[in-house]
C-alpha atoms as a PDB file:
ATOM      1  CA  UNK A   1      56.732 122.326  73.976  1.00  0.00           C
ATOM      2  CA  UNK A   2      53.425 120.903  75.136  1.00  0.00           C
ATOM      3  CA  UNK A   3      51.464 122.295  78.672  1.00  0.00           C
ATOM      4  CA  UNK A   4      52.949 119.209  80.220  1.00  0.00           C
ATOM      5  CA  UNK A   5      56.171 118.627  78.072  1.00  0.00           C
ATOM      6  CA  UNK A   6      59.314 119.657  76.613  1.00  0.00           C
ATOM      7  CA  UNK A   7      61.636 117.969  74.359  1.00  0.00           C
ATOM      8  CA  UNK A   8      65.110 119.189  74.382  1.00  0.00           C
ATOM      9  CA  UNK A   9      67.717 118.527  71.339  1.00  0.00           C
ATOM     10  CA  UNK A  10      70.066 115.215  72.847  1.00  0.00           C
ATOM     11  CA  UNK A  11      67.386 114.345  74.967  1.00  0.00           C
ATOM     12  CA  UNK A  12      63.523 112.292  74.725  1.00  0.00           C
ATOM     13  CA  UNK A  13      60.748 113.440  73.142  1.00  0.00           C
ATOM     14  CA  UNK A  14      58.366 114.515  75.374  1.00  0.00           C
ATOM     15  CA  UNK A  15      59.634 114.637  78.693  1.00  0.00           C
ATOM     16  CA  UNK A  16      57.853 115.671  81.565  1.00  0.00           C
ATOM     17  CA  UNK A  17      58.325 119.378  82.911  1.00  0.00           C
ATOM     18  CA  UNK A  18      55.702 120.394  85.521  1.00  0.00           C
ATOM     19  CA  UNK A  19      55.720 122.817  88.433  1.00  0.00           C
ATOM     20  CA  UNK A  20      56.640 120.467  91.462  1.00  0.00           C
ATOM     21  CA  UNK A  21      54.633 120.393  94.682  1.00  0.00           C
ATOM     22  CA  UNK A  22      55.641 120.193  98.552  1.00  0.00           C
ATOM     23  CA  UNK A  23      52.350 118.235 100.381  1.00  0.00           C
ATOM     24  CA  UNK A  24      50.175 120.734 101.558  1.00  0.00           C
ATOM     25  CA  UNK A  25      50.290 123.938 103.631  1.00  0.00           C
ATOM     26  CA  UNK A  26      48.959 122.737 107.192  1.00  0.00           C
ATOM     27  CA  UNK A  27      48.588 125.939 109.044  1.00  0.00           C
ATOM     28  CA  UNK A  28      48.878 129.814 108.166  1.00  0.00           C
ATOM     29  CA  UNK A  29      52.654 129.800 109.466  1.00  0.00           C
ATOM     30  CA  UNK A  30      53.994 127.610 107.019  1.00  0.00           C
ATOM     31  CA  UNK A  31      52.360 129.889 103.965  1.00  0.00           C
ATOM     32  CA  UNK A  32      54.110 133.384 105.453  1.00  0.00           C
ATOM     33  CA  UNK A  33      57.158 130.843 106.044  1.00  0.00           C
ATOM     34  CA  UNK A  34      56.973 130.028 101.750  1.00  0.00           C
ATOM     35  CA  UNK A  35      59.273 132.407 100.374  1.00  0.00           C
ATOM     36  CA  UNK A  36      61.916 132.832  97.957  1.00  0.00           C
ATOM     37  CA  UNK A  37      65.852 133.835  98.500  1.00  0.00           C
ATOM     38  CA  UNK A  38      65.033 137.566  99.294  1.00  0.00           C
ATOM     39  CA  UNK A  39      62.339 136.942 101.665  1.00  0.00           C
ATOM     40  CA  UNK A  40      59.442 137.384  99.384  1.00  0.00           C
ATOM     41  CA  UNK A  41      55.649 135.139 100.729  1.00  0.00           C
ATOM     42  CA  UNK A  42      55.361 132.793  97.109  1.00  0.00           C
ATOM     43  CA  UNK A  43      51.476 132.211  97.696  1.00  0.00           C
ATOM     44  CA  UNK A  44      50.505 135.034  99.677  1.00  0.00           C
ATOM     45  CA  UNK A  45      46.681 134.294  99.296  1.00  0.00           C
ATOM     46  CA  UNK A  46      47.433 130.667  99.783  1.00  0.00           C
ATOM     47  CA  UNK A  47      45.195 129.631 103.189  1.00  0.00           C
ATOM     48  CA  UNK A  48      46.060 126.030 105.461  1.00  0.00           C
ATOM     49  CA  UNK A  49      45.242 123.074 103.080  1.00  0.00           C
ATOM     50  CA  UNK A  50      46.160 124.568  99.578  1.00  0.00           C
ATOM     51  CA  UNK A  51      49.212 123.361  97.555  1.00  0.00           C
ATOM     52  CA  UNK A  52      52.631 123.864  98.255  1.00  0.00           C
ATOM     53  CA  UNK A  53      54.289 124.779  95.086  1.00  0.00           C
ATOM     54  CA  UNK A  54      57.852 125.034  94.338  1.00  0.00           C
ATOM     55  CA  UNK A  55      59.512 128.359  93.467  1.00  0.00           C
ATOM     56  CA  UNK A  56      61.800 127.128  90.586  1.00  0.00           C
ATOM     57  CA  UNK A  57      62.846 130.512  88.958  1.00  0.00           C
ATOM     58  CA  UNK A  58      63.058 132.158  92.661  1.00  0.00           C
ATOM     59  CA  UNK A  59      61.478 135.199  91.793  1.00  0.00           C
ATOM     60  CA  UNK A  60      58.716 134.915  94.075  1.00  0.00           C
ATOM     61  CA  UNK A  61      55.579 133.869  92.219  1.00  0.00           C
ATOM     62  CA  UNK A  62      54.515 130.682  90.619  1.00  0.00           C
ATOM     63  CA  UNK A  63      54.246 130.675  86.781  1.00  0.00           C
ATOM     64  CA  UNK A  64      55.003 128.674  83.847  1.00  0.00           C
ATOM     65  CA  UNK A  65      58.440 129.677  84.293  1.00  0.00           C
ATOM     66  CA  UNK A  66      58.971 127.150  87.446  1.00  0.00           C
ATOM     67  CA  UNK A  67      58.007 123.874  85.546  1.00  0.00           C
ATOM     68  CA  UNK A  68      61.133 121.659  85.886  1.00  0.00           C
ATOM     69  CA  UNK A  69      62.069 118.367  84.607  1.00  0.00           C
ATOM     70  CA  UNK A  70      60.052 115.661  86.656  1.00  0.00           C
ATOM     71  CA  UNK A  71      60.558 112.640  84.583  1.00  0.00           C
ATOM     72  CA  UNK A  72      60.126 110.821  81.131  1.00  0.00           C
ATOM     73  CA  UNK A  73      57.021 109.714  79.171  1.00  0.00           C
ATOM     74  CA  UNK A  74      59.033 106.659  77.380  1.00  0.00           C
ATOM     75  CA  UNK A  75      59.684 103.108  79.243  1.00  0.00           C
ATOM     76  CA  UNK A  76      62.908 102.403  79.281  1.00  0.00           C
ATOM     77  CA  UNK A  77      62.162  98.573  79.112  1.00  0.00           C
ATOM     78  CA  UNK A  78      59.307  97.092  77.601  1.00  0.00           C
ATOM     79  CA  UNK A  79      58.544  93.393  77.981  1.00  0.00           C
ATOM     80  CA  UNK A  80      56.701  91.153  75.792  1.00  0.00           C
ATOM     81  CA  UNK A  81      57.010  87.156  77.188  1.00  0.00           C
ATOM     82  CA  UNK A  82      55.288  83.889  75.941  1.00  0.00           C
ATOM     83  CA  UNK A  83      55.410  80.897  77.717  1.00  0.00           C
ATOM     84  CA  UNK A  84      54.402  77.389  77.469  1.00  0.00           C
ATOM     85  CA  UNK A  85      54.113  74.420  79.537  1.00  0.00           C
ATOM     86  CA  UNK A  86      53.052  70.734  78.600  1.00  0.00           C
ATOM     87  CA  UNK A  87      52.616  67.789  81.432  1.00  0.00           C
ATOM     88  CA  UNK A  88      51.066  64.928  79.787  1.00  0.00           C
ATOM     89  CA  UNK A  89      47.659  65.993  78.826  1.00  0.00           C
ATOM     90  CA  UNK A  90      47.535  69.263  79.615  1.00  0.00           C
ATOM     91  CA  UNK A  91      49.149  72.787  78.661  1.00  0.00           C
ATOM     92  CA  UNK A  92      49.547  75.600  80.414  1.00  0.00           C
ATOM     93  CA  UNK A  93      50.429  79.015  78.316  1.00  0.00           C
ATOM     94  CA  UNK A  94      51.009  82.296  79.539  1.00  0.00           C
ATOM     95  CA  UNK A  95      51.816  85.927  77.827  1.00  0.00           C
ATOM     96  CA  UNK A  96      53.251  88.378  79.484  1.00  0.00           C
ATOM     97  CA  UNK A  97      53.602  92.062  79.582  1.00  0.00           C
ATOM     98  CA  UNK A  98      54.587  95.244  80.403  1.00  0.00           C
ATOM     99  CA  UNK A  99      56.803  98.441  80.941  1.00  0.00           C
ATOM    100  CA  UNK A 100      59.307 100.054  83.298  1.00  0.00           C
ATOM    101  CA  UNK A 101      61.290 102.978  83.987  1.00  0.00           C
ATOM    102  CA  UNK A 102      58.407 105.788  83.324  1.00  0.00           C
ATOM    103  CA  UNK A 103      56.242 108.292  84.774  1.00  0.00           C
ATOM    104  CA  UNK A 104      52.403 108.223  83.834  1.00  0.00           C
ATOM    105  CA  UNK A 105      50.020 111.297  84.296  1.00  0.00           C
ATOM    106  CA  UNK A 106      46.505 110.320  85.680  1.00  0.00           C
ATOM    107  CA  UNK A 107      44.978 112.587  83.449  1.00  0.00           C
ATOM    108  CA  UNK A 108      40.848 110.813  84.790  1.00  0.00           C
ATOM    109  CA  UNK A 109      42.405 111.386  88.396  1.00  0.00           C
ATOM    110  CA  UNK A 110      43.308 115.228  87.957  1.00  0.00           C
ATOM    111  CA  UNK A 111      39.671 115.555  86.431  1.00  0.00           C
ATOM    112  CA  UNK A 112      38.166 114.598  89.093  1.00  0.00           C
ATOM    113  CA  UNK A 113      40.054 116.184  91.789  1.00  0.00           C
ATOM    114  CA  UNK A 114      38.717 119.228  90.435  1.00  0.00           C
ATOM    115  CA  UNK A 115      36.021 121.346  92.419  1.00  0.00           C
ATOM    116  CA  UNK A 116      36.618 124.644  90.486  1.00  0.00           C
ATOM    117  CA  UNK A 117      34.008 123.484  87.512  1.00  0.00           C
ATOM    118  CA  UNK A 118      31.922 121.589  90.159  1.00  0.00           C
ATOM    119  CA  UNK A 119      32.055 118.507  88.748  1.00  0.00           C
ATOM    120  CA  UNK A 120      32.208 114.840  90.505  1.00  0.00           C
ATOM    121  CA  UNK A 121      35.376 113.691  92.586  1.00  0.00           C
ATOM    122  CA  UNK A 122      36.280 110.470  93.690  1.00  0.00           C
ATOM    123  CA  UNK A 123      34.740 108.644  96.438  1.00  0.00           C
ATOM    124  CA  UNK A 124      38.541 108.453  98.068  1.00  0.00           C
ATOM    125  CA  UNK A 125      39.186 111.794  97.990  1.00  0.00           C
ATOM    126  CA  UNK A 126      40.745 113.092 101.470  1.00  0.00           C
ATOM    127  CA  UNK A 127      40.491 116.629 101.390  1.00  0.00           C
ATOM    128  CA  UNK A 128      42.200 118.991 104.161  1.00  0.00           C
ATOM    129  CA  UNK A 129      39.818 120.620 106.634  1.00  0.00           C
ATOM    130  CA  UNK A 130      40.561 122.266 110.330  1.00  0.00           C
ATOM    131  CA  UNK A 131      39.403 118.965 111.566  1.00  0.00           C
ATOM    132  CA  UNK A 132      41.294 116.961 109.118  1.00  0.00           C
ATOM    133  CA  UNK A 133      45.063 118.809 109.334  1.00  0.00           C
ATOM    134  CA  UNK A 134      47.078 115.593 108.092  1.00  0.00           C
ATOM    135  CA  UNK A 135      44.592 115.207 104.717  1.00  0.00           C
ATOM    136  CA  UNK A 136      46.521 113.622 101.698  1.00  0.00           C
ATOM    137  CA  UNK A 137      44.584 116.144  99.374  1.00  0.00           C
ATOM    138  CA  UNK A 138      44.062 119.918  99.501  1.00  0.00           C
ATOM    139  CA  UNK A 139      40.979 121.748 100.122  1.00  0.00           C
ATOM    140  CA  UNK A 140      38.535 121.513  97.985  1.00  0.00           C
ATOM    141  CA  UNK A 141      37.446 125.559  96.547  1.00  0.00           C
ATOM    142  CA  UNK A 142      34.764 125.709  94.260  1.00  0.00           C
ATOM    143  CA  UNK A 143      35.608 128.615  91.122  1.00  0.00           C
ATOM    144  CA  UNK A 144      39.139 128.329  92.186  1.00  0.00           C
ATOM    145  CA  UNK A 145      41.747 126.869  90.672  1.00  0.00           C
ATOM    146  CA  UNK A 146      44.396 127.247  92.421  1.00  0.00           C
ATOM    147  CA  UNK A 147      45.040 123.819  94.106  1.00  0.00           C
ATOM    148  CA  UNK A 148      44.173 121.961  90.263  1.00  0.00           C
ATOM    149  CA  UNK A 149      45.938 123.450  87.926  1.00  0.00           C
ATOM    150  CA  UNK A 150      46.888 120.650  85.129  1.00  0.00           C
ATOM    151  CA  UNK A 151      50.490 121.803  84.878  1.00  0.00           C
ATOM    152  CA  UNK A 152      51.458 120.431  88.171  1.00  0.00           C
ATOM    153  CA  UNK A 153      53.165 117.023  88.997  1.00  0.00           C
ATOM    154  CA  UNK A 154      49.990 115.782  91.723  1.00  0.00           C
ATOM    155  CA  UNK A 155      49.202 113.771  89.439  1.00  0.00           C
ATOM    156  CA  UNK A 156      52.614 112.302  88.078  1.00  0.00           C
ATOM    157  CA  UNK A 157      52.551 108.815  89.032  1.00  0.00           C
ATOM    158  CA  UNK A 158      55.158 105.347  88.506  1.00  0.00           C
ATOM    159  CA  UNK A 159      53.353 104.081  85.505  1.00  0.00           C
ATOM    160  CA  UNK A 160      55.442 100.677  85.801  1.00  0.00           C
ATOM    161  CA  UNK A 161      53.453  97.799  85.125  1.00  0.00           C
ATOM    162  CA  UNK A 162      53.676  93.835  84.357  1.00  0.00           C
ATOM    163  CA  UNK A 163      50.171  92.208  83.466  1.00  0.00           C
ATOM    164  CA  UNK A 164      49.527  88.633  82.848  1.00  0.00           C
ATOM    165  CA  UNK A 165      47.540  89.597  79.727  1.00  0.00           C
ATOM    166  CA  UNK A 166      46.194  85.596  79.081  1.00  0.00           C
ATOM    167  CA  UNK A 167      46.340  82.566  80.542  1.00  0.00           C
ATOM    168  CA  UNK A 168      45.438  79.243  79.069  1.00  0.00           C
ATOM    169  CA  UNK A 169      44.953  76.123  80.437  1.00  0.00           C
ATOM    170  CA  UNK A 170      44.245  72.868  77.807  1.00  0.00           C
ATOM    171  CA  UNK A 171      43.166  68.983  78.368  1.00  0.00           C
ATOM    172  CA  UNK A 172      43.591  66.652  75.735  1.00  0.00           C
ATOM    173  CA  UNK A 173      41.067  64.487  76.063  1.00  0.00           C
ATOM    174  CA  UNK A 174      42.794  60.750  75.460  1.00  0.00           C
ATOM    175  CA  UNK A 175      42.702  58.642  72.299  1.00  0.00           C
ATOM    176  CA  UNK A 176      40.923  56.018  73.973  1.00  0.00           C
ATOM    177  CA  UNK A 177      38.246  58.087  74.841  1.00  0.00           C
ATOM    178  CA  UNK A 178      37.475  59.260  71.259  1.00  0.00           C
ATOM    179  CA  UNK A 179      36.387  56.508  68.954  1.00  0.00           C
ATOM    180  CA  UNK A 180      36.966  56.740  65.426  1.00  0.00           C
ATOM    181  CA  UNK A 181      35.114  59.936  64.894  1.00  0.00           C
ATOM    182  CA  UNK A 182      37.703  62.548  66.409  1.00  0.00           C
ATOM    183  CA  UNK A 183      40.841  62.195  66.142  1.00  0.00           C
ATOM    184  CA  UNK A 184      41.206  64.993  69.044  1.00  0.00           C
ATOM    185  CA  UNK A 185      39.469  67.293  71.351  1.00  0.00           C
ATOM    186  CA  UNK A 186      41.088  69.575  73.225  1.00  0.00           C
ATOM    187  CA  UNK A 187      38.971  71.241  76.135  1.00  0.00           C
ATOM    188  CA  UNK A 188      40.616  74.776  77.347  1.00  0.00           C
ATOM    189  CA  UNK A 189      39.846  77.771  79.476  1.00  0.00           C
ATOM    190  CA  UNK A 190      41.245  81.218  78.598  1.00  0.00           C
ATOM    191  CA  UNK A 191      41.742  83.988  80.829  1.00  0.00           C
ATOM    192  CA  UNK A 192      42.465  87.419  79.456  1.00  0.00           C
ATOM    193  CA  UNK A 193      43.694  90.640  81.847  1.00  0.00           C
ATOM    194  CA  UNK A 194      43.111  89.263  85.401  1.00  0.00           C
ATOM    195  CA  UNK A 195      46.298  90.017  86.727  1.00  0.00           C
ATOM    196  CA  UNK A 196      48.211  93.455  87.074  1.00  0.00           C
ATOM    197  CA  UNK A 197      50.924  94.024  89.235  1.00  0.00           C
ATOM    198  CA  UNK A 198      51.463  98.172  89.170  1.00  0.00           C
ATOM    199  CA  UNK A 199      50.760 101.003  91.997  1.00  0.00           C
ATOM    200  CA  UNK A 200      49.129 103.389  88.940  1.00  0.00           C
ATOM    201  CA  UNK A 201      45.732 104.532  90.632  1.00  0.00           C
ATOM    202  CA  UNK A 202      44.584 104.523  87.080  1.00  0.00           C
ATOM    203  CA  UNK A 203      42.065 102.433  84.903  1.00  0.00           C
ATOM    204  CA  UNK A 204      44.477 100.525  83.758  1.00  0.00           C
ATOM    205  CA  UNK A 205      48.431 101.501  83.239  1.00  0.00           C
ATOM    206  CA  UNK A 206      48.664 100.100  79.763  1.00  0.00           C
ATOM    207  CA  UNK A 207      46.607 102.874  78.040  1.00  0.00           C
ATOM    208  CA  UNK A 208      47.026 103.918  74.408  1.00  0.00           C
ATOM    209  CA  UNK A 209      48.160 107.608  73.430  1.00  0.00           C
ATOM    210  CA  UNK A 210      49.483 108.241  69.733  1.00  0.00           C
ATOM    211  CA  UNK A 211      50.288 111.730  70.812  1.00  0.00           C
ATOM    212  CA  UNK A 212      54.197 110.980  70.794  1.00  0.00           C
ATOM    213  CA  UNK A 213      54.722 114.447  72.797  1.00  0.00           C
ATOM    214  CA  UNK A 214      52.624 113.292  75.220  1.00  0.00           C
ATOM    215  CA  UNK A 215      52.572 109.415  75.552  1.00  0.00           C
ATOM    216  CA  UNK A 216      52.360 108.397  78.976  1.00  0.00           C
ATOM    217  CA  UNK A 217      49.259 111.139  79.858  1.00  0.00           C
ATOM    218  CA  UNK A 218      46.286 108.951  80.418  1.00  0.00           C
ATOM    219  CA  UNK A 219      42.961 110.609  78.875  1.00  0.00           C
ATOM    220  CA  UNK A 220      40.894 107.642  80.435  1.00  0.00           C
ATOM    221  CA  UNK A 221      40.564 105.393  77.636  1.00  0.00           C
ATOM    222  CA  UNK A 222      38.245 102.171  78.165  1.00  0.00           C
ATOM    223  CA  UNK A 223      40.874  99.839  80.206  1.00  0.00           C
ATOM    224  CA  UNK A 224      41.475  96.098  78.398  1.00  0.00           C
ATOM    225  CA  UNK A 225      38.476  94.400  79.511  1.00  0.00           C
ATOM    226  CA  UNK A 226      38.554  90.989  81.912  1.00  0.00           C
ATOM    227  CA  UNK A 227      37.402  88.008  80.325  1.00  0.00           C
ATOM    228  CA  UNK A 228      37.113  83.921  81.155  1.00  0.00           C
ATOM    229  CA  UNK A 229      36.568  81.527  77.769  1.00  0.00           C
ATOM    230  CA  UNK A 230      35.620  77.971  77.681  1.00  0.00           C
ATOM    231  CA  UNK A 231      35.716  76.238  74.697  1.00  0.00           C
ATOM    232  CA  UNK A 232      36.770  73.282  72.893  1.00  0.00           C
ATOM    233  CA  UNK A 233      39.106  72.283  69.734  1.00  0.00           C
ATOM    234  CA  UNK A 234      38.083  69.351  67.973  1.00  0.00           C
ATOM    235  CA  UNK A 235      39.528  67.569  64.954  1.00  0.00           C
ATOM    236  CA  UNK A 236      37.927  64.851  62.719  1.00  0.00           C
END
C-alpha cells in the first residue's frame, strides 16, 4: 500500500484509493448539515469554502480509513501508429500516440494549490471567498492543511491522451533538376510534439514514472519538448 495506492490480490497493481471529495462547502449550513448515519457534524471546524470530504467508514471523522477505490493507474489501451503517405514527389509520415482508459494524478497541480507551506499557486487558481461563493477551488489557509491534503482525489484527473508525436513532410527534388552529381535530394521538414489532444491540466500527459505502484502520479517531469527541423538528404 502506497499514500495514494493499493494493490489488491486479483486485481492491478497500484490502483488508486483516495478519500473522495463533494465540491466545496458554500455556506455554514451545509458543514452542520455534513454528517454521518447517527447524526454526527464530519468537519466540525470546517468554515464556507473548505473541502467537502466523503465519510467512507461512517464513523464520523475523516481519516485514512475513508480512502476508497477511485480508479486505475494502468491504460487499458495504449496506441502506437505509423503512417505514411507518398503523392508523386512528396511524402507525408506521421506517428502516432497515446493511452486510454486511466486516471492521472497532477502531482505539480496539488503542489501548487498549496498555501499551508506558503509557497506559489497558479495564476488560475479560483479560490472561494464571501464575495466569490460559486469558486471552483477552496479557500486558501495559510499553516493549514486541511483543504490540501495529498491523499485526496482533487487532483485525480482523465489522463487519456493521443499526441501526434512527429510529422514529416518530404520533396524529392526531380532527376532533371540534379545533373550528374546527385543522384537525389530530398528536402523535408520535421515536426516533433505539436499536437495533443487530452483535457490533463498537466505539463504534458505522457510523463514517465518507473514507480510501478504509482505510475500514473505526475512528479512534473520536463514535458517532450516542441520542435520544427529543416533539413535535406542527399545522395551522390
Amino acid at each position: 500500500m502506497q499514500w495514494d495506492t493499493k494493490s489488491i490480490v486479483g486485481k492491478p497493481i497500484g490502483e488508486w484509493y483516495l478519500i473522495k471529495t463533494d465540491g466545496l462547502f458554500r455556506t455554514q449550513e451545509e458543514v452542520v448539515a455534513h454528517t454521518n448515519s447517527e447524526g454526527k457534524v464530519i468537519q466540525p471546524n470546517a468554515k464556507p469554502g473548505d473541502v467537502k470530504y466523503i465519510d467512507y467508514n461512517d464513523d464520523g471523522v475523516i481519516t485514512d480509513a475513508d480512502r476508497q477505490h477511485c480508479g486505475s493507474t494502468i491504460p487499458k489501451f495504449q496506441l502506437g501508429m505509423n503512417l505514411g503517405f507518398e503523392y508523386k514527389n512528396f511524402d507525408l509520415q506521421f506517428q502516432l500516440g497515446g493511452a486510454f482508459g486511466y486516471k492521472a494524478f497532477n502531482g505539480p497541480r496539488s503542489g501548487f494549490d498549496r498555501f499551508d507551506d506558503n509557497s506559489n499557486y497558479r495564476a488560475s487558481y479560483d479560490p472561494w471567498t464571501p464575495d466569490n461563493p460559486n469558486a471552483k477551488d477552496p479557500r486558501p489557509i495559510y499553516a493549514d492543511s486541511r483543504n490540501v491534503r495529498g491523499d485526496q482525489d482533487r487532483w485525480l484527473e482523465n489522463g487519456n491522451y493521443l499526441k501526434v508525436k512527429q510529422i514529416a513532410l518530404g520533396y524529392n527534388l526531380p532527376k532533371s533538376m540534379l545533373g550528374s552529381t546527385f543522384s537525389d535530394i530530398r528536402l523535408y521538414v520535421n515536426a516533433q510534439n505539436l499536437i495533443t489532444l487530452t483535457s490533463y491540466t498537466g505539463l504534458d500527459p505522457e510523463f514517465l514514472n518507473g514507480n510501478i505502484w504509482d505510475r500514473s502520479y505526475d512528479g512534473g517531469a520536463y514535458p517532450n519538448p516542441y520542435g520544427v527541423t529543416f533539413g535535406a538528404q542527399i545522395s551522390f
